[in-house]
PDB file of N, CA and C in Angstrom:
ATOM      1  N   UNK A   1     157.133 154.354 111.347  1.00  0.00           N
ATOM      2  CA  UNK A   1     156.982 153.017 111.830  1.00  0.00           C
ATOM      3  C   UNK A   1     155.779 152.377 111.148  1.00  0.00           C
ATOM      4  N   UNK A   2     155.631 151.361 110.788  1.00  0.00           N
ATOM      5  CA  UNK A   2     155.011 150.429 110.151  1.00  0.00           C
ATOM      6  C   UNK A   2     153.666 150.084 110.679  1.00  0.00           C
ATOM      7  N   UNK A   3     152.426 150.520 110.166  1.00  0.00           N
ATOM      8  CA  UNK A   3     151.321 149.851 111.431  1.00  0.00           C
ATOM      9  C   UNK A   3     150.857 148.561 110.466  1.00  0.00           C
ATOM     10  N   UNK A   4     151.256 147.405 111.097  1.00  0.00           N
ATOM     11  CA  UNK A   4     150.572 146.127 110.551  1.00  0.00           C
ATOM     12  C   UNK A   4     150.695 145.180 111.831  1.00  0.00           C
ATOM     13  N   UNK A   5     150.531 145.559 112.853  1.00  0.00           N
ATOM     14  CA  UNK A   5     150.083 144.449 114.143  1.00  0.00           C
ATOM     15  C   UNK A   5     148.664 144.686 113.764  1.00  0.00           C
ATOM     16  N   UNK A   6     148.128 143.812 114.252  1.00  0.00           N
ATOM     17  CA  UNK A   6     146.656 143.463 114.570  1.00  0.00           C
ATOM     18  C   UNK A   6     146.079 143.321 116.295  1.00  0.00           C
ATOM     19  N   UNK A   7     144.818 143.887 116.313  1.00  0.00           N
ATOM     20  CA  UNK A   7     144.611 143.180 117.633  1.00  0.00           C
ATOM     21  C   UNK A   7     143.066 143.163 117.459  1.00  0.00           C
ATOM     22  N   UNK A   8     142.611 141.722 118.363  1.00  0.00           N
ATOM     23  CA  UNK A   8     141.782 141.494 118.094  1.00  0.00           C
ATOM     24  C   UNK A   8     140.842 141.001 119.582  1.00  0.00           C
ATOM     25  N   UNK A   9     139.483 141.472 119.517  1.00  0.00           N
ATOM     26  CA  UNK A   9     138.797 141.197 120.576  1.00  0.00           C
ATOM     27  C   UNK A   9     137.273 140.919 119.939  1.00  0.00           C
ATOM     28  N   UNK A  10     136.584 139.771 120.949  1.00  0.00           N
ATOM     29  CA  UNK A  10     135.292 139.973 121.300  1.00  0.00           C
ATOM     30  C   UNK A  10     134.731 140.536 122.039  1.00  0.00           C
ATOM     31  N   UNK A  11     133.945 141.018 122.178  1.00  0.00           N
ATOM     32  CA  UNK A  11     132.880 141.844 122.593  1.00  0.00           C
ATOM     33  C   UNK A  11     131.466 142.076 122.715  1.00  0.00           C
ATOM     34  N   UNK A  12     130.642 142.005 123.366  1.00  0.00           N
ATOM     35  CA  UNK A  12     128.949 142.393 123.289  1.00  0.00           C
ATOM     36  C   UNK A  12     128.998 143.313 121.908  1.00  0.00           C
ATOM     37  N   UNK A  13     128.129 143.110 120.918  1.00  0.00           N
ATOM     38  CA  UNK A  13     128.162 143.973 119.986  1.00  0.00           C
ATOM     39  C   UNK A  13     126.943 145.038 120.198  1.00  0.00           C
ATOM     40  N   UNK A  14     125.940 145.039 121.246  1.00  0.00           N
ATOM     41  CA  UNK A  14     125.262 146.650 121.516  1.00  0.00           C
ATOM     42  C   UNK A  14     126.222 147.092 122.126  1.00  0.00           C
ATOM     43  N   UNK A  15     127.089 147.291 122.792  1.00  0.00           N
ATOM     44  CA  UNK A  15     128.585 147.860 123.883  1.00  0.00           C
ATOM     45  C   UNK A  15     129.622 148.046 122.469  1.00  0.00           C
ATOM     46  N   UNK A  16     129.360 147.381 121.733  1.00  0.00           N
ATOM     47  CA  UNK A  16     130.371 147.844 120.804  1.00  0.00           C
ATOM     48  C   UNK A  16     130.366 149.009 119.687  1.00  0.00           C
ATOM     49  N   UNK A  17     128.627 148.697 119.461  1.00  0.00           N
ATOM     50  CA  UNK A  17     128.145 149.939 118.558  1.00  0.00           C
ATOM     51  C   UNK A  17     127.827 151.491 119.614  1.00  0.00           C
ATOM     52  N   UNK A  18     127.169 150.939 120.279  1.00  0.00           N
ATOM     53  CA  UNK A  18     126.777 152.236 121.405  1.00  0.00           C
ATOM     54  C   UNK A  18     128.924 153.220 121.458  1.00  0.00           C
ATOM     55  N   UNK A  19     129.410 152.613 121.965  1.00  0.00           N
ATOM     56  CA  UNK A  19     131.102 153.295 121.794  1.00  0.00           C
ATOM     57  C   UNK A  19     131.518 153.510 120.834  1.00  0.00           C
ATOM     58  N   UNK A  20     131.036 153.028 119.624  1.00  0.00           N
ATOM     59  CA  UNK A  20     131.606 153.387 118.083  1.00  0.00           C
ATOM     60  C   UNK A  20     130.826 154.631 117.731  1.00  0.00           C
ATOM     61  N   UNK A  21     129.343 154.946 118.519  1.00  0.00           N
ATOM     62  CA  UNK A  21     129.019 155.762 117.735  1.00  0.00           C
ATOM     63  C   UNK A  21     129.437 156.838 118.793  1.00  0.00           C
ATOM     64  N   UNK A  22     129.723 156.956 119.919  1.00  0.00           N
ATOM     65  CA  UNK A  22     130.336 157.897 120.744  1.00  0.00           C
ATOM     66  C   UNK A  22     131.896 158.428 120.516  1.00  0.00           C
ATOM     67  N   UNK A  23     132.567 157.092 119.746  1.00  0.00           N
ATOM     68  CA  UNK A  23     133.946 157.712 119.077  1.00  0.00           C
ATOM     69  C   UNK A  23     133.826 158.495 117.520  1.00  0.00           C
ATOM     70  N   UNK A  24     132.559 158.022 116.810  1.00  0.00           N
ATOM     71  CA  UNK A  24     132.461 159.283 115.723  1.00  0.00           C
ATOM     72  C   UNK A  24     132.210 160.677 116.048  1.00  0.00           C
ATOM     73  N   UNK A  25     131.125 160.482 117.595  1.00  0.00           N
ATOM     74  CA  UNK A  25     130.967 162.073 117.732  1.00  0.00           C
ATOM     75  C   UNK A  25     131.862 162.872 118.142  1.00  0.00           C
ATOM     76  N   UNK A  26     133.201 162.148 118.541  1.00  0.00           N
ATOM     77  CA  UNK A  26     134.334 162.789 118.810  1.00  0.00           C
ATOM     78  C   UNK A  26     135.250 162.963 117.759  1.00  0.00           C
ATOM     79  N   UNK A  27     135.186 162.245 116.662  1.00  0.00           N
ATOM     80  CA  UNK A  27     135.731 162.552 115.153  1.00  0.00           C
ATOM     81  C   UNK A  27     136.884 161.002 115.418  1.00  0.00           C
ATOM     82  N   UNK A  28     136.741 160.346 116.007  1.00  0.00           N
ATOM     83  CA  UNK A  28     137.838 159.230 116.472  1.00  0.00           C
ATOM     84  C   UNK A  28     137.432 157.725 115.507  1.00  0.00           C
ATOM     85  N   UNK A  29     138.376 157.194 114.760  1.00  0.00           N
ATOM     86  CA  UNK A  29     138.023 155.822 114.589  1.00  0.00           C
ATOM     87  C   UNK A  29     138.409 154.937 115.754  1.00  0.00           C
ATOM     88  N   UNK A  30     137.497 153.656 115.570  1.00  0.00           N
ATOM     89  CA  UNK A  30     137.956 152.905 116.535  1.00  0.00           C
ATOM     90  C   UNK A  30     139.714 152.261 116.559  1.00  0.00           C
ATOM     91  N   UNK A  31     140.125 152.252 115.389  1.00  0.00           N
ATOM     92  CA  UNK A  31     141.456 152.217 115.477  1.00  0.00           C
ATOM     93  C   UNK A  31     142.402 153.189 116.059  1.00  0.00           C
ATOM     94  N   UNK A  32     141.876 155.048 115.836  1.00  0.00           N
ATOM     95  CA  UNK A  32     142.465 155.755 116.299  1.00  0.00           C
ATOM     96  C   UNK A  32     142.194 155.715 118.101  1.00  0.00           C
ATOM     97  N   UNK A  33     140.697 155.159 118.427  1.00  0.00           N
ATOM     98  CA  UNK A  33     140.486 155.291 119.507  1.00  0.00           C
ATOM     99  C   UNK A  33     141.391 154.388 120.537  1.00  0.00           C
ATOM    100  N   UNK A  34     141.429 152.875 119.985  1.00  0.00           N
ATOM    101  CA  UNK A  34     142.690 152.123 120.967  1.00  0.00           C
ATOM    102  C   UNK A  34     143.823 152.617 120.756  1.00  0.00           C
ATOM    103  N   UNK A  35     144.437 152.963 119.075  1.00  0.00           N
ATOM    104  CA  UNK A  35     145.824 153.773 119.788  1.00  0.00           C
ATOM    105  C   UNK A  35     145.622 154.628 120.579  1.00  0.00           C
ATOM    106  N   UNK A  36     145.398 155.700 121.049  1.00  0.00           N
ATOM    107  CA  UNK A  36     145.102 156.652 121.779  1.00  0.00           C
ATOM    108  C   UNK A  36     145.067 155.934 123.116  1.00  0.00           C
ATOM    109  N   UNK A  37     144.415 154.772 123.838  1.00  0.00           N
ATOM    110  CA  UNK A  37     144.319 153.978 124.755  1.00  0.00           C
ATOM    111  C   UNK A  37     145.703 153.485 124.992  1.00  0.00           C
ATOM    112  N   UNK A  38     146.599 152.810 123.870  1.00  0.00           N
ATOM    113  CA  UNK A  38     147.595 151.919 123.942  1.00  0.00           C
ATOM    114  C   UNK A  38     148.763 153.060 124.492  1.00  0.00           C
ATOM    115  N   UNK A  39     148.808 154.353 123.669  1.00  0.00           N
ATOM    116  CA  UNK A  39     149.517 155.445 124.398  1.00  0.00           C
ATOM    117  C   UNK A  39     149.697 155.917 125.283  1.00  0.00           C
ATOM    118  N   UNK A  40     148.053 156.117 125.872  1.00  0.00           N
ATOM    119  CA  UNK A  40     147.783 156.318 127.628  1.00  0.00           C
ATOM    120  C   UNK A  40     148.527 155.615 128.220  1.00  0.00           C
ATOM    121  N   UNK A  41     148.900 154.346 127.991  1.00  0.00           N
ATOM    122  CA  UNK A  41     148.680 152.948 129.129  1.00  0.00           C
ATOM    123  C   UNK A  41     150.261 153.194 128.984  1.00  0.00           C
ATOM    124  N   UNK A  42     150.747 153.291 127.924  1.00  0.00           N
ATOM    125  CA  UNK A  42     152.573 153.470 127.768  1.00  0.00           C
ATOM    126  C   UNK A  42     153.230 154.733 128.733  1.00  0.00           C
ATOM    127  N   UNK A  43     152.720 155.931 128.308  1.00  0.00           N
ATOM    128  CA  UNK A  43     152.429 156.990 128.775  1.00  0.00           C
ATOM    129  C   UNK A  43     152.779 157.131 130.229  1.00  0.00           C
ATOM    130  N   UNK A  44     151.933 156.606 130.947  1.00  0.00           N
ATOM    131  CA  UNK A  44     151.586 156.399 132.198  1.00  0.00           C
ATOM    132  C   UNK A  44     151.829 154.959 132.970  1.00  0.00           C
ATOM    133  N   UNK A  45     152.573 154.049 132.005  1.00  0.00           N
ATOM    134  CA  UNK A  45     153.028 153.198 132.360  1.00  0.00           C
ATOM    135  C   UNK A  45     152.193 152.359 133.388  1.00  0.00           C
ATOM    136  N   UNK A  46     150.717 152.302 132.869  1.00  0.00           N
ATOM    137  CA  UNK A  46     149.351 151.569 133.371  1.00  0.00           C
ATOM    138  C   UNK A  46     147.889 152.379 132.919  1.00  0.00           C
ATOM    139  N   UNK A  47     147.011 151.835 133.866  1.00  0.00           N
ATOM    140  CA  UNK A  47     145.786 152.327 132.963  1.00  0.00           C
ATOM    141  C   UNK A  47     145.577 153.603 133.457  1.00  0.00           C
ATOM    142  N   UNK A  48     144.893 154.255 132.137  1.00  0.00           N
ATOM    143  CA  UNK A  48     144.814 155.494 132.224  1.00  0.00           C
ATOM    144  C   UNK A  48     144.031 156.299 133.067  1.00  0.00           C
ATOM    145  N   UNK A  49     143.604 155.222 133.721  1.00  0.00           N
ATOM    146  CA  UNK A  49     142.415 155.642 134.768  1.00  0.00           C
ATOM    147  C   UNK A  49     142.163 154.350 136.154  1.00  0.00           C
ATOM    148  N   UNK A  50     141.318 155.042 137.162  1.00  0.00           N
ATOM    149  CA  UNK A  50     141.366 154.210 138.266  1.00  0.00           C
ATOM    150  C   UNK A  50     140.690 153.217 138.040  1.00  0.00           C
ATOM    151  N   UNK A  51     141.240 151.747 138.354  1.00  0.00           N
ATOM    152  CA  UNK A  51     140.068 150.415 138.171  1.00  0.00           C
ATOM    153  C   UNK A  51     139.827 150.020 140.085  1.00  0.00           C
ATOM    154  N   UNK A  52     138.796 150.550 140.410  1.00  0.00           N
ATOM    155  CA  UNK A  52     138.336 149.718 141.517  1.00  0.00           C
ATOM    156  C   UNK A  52     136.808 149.192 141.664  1.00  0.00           C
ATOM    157  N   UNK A  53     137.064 148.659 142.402  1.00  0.00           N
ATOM    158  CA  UNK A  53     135.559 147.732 142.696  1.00  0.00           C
ATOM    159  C   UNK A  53     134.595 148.772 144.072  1.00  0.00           C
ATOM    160  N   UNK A  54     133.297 149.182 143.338  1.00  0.00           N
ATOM    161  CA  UNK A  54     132.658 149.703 144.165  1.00  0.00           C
ATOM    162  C   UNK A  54     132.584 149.485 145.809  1.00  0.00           C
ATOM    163  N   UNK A  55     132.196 150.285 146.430  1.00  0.00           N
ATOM    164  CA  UNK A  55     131.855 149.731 148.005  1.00  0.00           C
ATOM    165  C   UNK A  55     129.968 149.951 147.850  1.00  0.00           C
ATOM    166  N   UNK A  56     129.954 149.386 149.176  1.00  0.00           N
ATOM    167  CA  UNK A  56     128.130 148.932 149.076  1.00  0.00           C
ATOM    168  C   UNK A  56     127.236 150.064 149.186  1.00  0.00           C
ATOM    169  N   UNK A  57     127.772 151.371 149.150  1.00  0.00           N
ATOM    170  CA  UNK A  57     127.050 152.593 149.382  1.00  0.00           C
ATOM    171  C   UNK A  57     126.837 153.267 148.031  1.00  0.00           C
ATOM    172  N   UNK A  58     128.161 152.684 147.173  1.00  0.00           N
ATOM    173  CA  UNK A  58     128.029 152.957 145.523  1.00  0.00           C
ATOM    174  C   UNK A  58     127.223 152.087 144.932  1.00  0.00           C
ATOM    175  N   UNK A  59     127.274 150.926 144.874  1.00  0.00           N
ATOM    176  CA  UNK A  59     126.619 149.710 144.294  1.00  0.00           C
ATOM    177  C   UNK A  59     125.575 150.348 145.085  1.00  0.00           C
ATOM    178  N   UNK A  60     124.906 150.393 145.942  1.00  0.00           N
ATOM    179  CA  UNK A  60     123.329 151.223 146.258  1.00  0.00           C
ATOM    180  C   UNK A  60     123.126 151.919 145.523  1.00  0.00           C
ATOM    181  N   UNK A  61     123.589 152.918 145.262  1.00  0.00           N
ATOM    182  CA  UNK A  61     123.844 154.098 144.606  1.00  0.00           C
ATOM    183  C   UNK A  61     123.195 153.697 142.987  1.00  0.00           C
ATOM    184  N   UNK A  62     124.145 152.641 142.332  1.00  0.00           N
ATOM    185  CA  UNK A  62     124.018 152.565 141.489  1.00  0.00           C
ATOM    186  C   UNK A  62     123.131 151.997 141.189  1.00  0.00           C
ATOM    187  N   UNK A  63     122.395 151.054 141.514  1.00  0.00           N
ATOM    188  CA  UNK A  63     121.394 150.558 141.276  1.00  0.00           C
ATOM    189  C   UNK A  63     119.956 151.170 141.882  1.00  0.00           C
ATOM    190  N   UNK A  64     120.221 152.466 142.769  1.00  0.00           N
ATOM    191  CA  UNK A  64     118.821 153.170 142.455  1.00  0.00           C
ATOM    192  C   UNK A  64     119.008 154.082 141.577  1.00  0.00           C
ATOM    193  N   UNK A  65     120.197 154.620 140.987  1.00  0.00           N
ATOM    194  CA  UNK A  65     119.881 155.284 139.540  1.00  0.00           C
ATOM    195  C   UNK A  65     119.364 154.294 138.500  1.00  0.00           C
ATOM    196  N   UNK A  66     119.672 153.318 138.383  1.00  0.00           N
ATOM    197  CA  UNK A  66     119.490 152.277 137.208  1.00  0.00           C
ATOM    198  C   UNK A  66     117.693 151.749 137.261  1.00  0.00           C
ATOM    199  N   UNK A  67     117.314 152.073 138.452  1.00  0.00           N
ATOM    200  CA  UNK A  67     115.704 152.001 138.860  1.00  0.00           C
ATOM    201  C   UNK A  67     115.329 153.310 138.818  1.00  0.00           C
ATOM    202  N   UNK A  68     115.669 154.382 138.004  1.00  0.00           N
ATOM    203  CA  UNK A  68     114.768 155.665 138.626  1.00  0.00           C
ATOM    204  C   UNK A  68     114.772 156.008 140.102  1.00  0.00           C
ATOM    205  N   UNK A  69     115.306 155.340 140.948  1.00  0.00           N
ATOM    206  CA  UNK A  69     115.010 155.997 142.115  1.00  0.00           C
ATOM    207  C   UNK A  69     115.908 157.163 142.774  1.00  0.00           C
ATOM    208  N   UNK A  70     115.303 157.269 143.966  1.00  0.00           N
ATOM    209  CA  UNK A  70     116.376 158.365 144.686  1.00  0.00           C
ATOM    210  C   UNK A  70     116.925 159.700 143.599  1.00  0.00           C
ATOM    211  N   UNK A  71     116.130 159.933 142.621  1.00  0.00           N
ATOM    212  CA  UNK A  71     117.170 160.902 141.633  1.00  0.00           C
ATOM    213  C   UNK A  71     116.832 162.321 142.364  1.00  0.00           C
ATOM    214  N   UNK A  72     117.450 163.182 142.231  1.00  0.00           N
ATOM    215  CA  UNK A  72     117.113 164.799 142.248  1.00  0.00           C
ATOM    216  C   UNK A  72     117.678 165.523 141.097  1.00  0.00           C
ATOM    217  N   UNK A  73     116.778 165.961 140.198  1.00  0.00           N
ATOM    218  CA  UNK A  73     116.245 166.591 139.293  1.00  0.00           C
ATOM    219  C   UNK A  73     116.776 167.702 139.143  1.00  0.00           C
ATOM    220  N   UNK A  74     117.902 168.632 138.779  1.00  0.00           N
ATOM    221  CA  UNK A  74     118.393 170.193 138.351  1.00  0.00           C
ATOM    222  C   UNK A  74     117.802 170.479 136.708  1.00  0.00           C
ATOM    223  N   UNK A  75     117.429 171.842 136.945  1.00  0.00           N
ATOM    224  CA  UNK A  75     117.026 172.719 135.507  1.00  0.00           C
ATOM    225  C   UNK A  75     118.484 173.053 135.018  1.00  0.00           C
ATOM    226  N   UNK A  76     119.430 173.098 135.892  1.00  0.00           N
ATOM    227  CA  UNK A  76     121.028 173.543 135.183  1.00  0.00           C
ATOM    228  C   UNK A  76     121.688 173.523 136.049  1.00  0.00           C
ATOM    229  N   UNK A  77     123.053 174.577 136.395  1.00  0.00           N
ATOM    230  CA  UNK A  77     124.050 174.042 136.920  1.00  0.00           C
ATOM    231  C   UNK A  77     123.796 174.702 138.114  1.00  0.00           C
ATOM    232  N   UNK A  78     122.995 175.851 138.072  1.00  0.00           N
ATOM    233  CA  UNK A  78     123.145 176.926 138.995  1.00  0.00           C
ATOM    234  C   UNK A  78     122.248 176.536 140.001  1.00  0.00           C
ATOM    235  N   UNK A  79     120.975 175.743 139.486  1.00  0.00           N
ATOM    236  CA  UNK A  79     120.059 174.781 140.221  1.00  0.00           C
ATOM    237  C   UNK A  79     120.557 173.804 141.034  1.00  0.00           C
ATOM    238  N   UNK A  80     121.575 173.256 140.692  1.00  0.00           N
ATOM    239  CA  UNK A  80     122.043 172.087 141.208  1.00  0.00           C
ATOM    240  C   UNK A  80     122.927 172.378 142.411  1.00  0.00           C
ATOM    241  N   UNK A  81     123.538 173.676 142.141  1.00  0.00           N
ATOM    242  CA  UNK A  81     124.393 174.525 143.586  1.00  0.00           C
ATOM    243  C   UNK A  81     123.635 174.602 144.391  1.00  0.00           C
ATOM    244  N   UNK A  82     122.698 175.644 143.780  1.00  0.00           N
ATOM    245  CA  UNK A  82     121.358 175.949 144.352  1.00  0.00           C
ATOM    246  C   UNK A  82     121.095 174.425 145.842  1.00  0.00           C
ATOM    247  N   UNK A  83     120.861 173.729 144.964  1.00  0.00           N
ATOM    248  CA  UNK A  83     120.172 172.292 145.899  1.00  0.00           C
ATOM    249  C   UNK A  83     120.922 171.714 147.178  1.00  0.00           C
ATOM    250  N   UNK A  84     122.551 171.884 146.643  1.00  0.00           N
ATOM    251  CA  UNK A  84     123.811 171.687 147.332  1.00  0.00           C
ATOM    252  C   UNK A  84     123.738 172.632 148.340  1.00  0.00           C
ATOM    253  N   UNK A  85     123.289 173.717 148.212  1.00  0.00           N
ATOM    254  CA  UNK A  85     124.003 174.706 148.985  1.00  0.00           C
ATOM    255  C   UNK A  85     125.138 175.328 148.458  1.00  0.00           C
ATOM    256  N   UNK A  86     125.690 175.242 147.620  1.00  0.00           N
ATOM    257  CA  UNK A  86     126.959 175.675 147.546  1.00  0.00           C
ATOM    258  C   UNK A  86     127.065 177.161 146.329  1.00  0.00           C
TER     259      UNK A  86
END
C-alpha cells in the first residue's frame, strides 16, 4: 500500500522535542511513532488508552508533586514495599 497521505499538526514545540527525543530512545521515528498510534486506535477501534478528567484528590495530588511537596522518597523497589507495608 502506498504511504503518501499526509498529516499535519501544530503543536508546542518544547512538547514536541521533549517526545521526539523519547521516541529516538525507543528507536521510533515520529512517523513510525503515529503509525503505531493510528493502528492502536484501528485496532481497538478507539484510543488506546483511558482519556478522563481527574477528580480533586488527583488534581491535589498533582499539583503537590509539581511543587515538591508531599513526596516520599524510596532507595528502590524493595524500599518502597518496605514503606507500603507490603
Amino acid at each position: 500500500m502506498a504511504k503518501d497521505a499526509t498529516v499535519r499538526a501544530r503543536i508546542d514545540p518544547s512538547l514536541k522535542a521533549e517526545v521526539e527525543r523519547l521516541f529516538e530512545e525507543l528507536g521510533l521515528s515520529t512517523t513510525e511513532a503515529i503509525t503505531l498510534f493510528y493502528r492502536q486506535v484501528k485496532l481497538r477501534n478507539g484510543l488506546p488508552f483511558a482519556v478522563t478528567v481527574p477528580n480533586e484528590a488527583t488534581k491535589a495530588a498533582f499539583e503537590d508533586t509539581n511543587a515538591g511537596k508531599n513526596l516520599v522518597r524510596c532507595d528502590d523497589a524493595d524500599d518502597m514495599f518496605a514503606q507500603l507495608g507490603v
